[in-house]
Protein backbone atom coordinates (compact mmCIF):
# COMPACT_ATOMS: atom_id res chain seq x y z
CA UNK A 1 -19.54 42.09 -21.79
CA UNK A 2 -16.39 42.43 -23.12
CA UNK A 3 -12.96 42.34 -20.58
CA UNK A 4 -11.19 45.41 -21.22
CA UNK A 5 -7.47 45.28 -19.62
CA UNK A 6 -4.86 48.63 -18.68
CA UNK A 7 -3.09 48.35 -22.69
CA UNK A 8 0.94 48.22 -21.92
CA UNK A 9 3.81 48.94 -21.44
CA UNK A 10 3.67 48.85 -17.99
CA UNK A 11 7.06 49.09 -16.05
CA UNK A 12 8.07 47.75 -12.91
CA UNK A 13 9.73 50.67 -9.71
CA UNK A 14 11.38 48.64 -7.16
CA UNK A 15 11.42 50.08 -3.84
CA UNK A 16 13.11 48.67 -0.04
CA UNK A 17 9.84 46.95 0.80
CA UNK A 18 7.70 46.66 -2.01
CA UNK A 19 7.09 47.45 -6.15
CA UNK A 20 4.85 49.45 -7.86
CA UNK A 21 3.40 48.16 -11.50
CA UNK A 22 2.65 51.66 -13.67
CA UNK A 23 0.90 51.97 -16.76
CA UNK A 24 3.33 54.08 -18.89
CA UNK A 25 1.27 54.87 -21.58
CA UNK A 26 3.29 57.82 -23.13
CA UNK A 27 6.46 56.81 -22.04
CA UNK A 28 6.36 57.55 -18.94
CA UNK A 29 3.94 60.68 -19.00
CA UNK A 30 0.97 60.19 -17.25
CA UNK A 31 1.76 56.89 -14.76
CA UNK A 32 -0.53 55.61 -12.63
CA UNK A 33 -0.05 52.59 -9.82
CA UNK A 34 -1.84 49.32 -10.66
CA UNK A 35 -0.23 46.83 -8.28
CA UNK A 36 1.81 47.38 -5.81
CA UNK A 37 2.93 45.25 -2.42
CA UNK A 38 2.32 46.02 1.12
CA UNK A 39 3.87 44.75 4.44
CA UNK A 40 7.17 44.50 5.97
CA UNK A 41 8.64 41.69 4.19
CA UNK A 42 11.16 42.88 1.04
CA UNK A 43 8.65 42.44 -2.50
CA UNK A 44 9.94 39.01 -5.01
CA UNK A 45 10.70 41.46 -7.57
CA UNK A 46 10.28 38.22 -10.14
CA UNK A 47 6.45 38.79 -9.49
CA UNK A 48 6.78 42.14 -10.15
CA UNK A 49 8.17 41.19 -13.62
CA UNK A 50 5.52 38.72 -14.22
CA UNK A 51 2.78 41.03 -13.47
CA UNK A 52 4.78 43.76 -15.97
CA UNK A 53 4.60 41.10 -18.97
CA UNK A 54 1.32 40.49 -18.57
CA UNK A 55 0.13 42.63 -21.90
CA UNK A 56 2.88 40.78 -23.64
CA UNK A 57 1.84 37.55 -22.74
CA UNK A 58 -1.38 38.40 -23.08
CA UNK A 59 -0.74 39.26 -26.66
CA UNK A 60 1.13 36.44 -27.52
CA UNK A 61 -1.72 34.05 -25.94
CA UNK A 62 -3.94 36.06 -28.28
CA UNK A 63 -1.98 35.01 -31.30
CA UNK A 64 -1.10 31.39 -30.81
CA UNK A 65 -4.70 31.25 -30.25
CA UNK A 66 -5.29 32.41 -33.85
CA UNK A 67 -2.88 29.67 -35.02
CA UNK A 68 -5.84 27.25 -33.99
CA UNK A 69 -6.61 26.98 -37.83
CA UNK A 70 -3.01 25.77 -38.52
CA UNK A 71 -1.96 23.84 -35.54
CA UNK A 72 -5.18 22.30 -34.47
CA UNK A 73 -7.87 23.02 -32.06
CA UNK A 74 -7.01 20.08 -29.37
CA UNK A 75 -2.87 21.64 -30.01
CA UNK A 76 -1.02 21.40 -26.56
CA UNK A 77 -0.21 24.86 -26.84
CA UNK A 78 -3.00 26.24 -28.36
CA UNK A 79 -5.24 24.76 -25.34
CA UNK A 80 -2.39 25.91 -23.00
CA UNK A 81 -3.06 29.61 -24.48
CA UNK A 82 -6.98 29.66 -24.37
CA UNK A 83 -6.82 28.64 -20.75
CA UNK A 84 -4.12 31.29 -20.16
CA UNK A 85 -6.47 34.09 -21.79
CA UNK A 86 -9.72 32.21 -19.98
CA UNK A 87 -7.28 32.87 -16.59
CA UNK A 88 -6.47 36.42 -17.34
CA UNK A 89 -10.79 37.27 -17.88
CA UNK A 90 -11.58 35.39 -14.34
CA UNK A 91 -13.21 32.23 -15.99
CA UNK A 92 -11.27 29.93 -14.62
């Protein structure tokens, strides 16, 4: 079964107590919520950030990945990527 993730961008709405990740597919038509915080305590809005990059860094996992050929399969970085992407499916 392949993972299928919500494609970027995504932005990040900052808000008194908490954030709120959107999918912003056609710039900006058509958002929907895919995170957001809950509670009384004020939201980090650094995680909110993270959680916004995630497509990027997805993407650029992806490709360092393909670099495998070049770099080596036992590469720091390349094994640093594939258990990055492994994270980001749940198998790890």
């Amino acid at each position: 079964m392949a993972t299928q993730f919500t494609a970027g961008p995504w932005e990040v709405s900052l808000e008194a107590v908490r954030f709120v990740i959107q999918h912003t597919p056609d710039h900006g038509m058509g958002k929907r919520a895919l995170a957001y915080t809950a509670g009384s305590e004020p939201a980090n809005p650094f995680n909110a950030y993270l959680i916004a990059a995630a497509p990027d860094l997805h993407y650029v996992a992806t490709l360092v990945t393909e670099l495998a050929d070049i770099l080596g399969d036992n590469n720091a970085v390349v094994q640093l990527a594939l258990k990055a992407l492994r994270k980001a499916r749940g198998e790890s």
